[in-house]
PDB file of N, CA and C in Angstrom:
ATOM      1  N   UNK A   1      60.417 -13.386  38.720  1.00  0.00           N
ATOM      2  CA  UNK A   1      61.076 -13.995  39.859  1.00  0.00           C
ATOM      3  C   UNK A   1      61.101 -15.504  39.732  1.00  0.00           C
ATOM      4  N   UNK A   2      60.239 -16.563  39.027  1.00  0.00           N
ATOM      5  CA  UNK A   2      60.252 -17.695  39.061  1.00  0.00           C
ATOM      6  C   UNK A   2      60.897 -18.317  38.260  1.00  0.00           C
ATOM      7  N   UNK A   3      61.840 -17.380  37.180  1.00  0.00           N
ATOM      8  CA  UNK A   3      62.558 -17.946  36.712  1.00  0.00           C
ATOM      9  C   UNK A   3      63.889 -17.920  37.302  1.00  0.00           C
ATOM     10  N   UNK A   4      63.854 -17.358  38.810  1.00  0.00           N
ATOM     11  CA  UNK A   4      65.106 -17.318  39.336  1.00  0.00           C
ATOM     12  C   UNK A   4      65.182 -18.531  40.222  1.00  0.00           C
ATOM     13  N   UNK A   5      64.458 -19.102  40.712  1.00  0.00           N
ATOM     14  CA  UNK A   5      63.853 -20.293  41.358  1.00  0.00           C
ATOM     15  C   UNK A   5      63.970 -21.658  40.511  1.00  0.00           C
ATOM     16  N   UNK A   6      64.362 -22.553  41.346  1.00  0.00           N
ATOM     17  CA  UNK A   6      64.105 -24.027  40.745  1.00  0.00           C
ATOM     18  C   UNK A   6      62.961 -24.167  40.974  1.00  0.00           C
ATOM     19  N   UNK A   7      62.361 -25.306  40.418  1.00  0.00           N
ATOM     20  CA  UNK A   7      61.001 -25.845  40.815  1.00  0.00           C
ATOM     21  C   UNK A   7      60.435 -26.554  41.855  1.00  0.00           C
ATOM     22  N   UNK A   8      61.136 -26.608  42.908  1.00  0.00           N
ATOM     23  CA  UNK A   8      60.914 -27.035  44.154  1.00  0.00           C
ATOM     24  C   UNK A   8      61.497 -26.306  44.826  1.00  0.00           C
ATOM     25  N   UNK A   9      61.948 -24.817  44.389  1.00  0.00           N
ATOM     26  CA  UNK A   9      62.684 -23.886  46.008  1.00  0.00           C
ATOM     27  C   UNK A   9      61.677 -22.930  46.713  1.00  0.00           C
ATOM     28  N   UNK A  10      61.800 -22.592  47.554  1.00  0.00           N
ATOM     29  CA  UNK A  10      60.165 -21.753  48.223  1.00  0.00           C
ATOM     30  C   UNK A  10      61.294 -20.118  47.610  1.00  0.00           C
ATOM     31  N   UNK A  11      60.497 -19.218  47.210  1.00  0.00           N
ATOM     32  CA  UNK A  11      60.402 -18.095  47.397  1.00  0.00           C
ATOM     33  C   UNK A  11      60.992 -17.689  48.198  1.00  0.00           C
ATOM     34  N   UNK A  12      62.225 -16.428  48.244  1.00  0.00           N
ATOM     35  CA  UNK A  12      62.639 -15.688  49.177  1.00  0.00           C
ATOM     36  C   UNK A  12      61.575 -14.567  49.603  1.00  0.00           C
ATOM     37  N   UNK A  13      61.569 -14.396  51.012  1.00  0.00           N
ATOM     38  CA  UNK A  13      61.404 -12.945  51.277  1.00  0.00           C
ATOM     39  C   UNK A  13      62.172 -12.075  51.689  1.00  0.00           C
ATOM     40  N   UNK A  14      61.214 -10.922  51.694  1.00  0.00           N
ATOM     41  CA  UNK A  14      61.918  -9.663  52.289  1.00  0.00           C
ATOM     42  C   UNK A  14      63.016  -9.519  51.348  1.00  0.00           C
ATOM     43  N   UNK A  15      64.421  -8.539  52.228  1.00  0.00           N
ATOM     44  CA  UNK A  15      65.243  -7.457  51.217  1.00  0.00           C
ATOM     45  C   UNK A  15      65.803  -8.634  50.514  1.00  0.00           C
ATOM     46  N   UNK A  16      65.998  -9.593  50.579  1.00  0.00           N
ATOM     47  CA  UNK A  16      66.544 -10.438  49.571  1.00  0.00           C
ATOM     48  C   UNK A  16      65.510 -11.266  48.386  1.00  0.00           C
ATOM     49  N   UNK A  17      64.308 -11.181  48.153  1.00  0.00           N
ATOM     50  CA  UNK A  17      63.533 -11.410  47.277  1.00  0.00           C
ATOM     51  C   UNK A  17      63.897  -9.514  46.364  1.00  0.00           C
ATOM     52  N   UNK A  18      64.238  -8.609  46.923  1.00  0.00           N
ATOM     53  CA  UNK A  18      63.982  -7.373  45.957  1.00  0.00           C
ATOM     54  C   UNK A  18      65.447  -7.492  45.260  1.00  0.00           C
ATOM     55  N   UNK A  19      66.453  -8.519  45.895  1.00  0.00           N
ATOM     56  CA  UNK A  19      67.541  -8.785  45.118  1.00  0.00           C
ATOM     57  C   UNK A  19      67.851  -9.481  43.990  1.00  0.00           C
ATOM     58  N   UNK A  20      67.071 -10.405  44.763  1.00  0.00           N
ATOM     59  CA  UNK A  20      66.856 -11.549  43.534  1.00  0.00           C
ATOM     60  C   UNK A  20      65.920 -11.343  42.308  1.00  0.00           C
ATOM     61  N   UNK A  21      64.753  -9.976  42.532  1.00  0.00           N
ATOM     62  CA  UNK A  21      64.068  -9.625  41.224  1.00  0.00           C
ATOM     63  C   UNK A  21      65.281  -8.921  40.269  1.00  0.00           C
ATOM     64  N   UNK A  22      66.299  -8.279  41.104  1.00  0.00           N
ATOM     65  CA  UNK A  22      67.311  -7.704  40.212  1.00  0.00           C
ATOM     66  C   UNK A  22      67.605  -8.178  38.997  1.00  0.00           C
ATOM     67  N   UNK A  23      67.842  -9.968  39.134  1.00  0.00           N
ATOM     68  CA  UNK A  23      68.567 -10.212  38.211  1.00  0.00           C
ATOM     69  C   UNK A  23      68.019 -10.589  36.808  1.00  0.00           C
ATOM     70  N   UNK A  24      68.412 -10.573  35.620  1.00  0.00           N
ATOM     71  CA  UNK A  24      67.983 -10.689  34.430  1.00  0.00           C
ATOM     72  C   UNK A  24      68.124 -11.677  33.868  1.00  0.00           C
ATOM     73  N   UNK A  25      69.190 -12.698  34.423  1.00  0.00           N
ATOM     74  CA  UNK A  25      69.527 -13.613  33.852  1.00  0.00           C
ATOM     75  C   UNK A  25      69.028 -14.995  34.837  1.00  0.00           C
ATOM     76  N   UNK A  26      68.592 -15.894  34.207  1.00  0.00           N
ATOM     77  CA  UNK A  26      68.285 -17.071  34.805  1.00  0.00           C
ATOM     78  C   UNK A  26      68.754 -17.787  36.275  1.00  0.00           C
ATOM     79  N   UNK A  27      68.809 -18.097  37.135  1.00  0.00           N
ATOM     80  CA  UNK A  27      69.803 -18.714  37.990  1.00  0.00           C
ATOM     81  C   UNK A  27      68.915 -20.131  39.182  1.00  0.00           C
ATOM     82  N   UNK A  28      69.457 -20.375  39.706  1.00  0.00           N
ATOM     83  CA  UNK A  28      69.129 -21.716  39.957  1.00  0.00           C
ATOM     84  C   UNK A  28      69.832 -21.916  41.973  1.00  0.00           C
ATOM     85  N   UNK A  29      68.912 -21.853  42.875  1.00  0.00           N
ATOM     86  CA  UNK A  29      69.893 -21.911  44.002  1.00  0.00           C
ATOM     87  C   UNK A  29      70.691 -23.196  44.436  1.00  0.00           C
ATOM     88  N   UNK A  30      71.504 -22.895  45.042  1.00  0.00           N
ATOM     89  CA  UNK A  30      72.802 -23.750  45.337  1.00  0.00           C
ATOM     90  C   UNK A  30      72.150 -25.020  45.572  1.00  0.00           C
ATOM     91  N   UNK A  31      70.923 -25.286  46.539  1.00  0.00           N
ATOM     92  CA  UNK A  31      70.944 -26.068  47.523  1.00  0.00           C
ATOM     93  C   UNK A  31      70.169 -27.033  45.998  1.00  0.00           C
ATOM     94  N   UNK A  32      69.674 -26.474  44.970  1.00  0.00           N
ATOM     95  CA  UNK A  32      69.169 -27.277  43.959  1.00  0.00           C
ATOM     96  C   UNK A  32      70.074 -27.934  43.145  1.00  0.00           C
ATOM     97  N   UNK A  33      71.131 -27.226  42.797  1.00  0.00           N
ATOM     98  CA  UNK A  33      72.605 -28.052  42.646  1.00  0.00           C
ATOM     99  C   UNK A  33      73.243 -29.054  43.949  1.00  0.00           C
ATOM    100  N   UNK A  34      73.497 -28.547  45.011  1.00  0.00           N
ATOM    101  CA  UNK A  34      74.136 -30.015  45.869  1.00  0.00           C
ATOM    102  C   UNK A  34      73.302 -30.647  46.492  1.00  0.00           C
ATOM    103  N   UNK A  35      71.799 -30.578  45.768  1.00  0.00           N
ATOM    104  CA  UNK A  35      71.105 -31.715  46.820  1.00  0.00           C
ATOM    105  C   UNK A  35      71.323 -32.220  47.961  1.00  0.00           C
ATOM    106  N   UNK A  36      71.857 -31.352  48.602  1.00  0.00           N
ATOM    107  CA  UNK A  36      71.877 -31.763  50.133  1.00  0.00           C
ATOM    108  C   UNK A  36      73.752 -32.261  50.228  1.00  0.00           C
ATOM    109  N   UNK A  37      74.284 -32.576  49.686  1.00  0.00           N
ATOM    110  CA  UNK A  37      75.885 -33.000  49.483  1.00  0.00           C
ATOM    111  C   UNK A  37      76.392 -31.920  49.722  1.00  0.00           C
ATOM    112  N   UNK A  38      78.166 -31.813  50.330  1.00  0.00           N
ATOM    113  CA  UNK A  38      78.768 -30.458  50.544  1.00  0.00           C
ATOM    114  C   UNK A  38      79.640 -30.557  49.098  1.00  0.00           C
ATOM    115  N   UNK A  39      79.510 -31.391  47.999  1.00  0.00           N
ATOM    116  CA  UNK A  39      80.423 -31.197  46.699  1.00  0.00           C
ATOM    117  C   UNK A  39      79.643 -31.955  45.819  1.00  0.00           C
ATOM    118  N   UNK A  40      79.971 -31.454  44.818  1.00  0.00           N
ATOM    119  CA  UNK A  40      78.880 -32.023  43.485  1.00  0.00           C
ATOM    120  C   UNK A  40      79.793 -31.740  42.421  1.00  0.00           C
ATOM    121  N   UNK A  41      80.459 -32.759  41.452  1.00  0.00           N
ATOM    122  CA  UNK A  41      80.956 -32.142  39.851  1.00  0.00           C
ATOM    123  C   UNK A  41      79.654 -32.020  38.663  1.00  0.00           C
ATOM    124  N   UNK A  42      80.717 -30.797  37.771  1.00  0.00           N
ATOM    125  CA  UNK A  42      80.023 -30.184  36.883  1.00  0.00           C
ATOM    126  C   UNK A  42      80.592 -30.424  36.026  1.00  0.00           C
ATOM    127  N   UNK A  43      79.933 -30.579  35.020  1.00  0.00           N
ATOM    128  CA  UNK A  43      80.815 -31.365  33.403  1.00  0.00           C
ATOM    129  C   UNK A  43      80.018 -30.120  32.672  1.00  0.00           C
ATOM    130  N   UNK A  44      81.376 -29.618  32.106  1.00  0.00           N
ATOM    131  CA  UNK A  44      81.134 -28.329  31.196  1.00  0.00           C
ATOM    132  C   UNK A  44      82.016 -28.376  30.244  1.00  0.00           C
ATOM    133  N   UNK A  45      81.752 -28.422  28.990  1.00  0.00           N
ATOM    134  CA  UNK A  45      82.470 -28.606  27.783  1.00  0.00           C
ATOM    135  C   UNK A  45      83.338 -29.687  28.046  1.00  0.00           C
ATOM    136  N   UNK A  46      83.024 -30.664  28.445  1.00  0.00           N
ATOM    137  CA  UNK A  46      84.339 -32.158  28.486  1.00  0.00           C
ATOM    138  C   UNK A  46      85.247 -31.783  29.520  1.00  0.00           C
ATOM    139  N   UNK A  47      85.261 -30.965  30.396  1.00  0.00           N
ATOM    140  CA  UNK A  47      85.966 -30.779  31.456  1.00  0.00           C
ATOM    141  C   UNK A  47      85.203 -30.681  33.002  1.00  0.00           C
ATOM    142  N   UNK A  48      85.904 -31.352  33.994  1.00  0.00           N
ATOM    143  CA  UNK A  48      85.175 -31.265  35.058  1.00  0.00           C
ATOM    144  C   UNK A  48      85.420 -30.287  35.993  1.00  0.00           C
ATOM    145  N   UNK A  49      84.468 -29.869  37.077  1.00  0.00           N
ATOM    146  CA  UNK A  49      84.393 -29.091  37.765  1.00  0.00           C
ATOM    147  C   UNK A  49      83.838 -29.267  39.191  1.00  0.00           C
ATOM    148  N   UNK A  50      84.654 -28.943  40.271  1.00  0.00           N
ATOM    149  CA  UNK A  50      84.330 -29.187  41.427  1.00  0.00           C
ATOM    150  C   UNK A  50      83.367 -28.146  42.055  1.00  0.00           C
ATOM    151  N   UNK A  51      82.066 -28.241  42.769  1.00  0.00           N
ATOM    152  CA  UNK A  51      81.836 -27.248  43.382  1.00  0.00           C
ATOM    153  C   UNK A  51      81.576 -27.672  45.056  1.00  0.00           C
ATOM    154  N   UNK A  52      82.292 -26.935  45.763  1.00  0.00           N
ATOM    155  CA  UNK A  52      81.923 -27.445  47.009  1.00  0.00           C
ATOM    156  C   UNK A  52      81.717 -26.100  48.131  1.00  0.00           C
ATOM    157  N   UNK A  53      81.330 -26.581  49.067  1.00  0.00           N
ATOM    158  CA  UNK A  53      80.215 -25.997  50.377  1.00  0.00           C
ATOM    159  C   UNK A  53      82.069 -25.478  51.216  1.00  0.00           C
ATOM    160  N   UNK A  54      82.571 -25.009  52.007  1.00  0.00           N
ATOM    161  CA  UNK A  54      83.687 -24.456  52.717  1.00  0.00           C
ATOM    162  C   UNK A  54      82.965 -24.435  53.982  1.00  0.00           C
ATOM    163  N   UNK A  55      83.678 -25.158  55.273  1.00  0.00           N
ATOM    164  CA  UNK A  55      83.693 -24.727  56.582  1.00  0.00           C
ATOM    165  C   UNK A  55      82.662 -23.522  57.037  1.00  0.00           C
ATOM    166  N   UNK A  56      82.671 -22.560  56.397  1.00  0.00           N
ATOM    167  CA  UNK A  56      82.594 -21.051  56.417  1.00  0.00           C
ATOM    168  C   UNK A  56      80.860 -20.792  55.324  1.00  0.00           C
ATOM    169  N   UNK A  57      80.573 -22.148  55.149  1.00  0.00           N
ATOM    170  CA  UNK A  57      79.454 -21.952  53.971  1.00  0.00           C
ATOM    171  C   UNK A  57      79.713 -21.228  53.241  1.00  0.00           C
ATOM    172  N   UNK A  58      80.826 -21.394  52.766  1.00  0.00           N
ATOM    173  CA  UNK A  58      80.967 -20.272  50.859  1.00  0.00           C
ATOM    174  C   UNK A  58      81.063 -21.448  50.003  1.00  0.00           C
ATOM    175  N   UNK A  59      81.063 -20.849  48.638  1.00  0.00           N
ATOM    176  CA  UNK A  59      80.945 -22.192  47.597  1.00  0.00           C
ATOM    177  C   UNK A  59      82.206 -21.494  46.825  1.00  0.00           C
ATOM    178  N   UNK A  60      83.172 -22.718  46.491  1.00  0.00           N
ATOM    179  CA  UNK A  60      84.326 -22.668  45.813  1.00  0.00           C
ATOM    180  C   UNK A  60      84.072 -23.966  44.510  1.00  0.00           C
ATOM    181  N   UNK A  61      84.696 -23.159  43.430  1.00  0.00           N
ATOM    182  CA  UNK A  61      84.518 -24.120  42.202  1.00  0.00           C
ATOM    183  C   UNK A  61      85.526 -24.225  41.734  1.00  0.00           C
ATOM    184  N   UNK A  62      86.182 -25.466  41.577  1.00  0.00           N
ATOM    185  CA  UNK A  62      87.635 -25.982  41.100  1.00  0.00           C
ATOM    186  C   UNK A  62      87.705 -26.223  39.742  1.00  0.00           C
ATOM    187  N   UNK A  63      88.464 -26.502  38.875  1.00  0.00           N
ATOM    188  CA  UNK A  63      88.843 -27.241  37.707  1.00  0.00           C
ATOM    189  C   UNK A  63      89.861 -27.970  38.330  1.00  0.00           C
TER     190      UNK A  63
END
């Protein structure tokens, strides 16, 4: 599970900690990417990338 976690995020509980053991692959939560900002770019292979927070709290990622 702590590799699903940044290093400063608290632990989920309950039915959503048995979700998050699901996964196999690494991941990192949102709020550790926008530091508190509703948009943050991502530079991935020399191209940029928008990710931002929506009215509605969903996260949309642009090129």
């Amino acid at each position: 599970m702590d590799e699903f976690l940044a290093d400063n995020a608290s632990e989920p509980t309950g039915e959503k900690s048995r979700f998050f053991s699901d996964f196999k692959t690494k991941g990192i939560r949102s709020e550790a990417l926008l530091q508190g900002e509703r948009e943050v770019v991502i530079l991935h292979n020399e191209e940029m990338y928008r990710l931002m927070v929506t009215k509605n709290n969903k996260l949309i990622l642009q090129k």
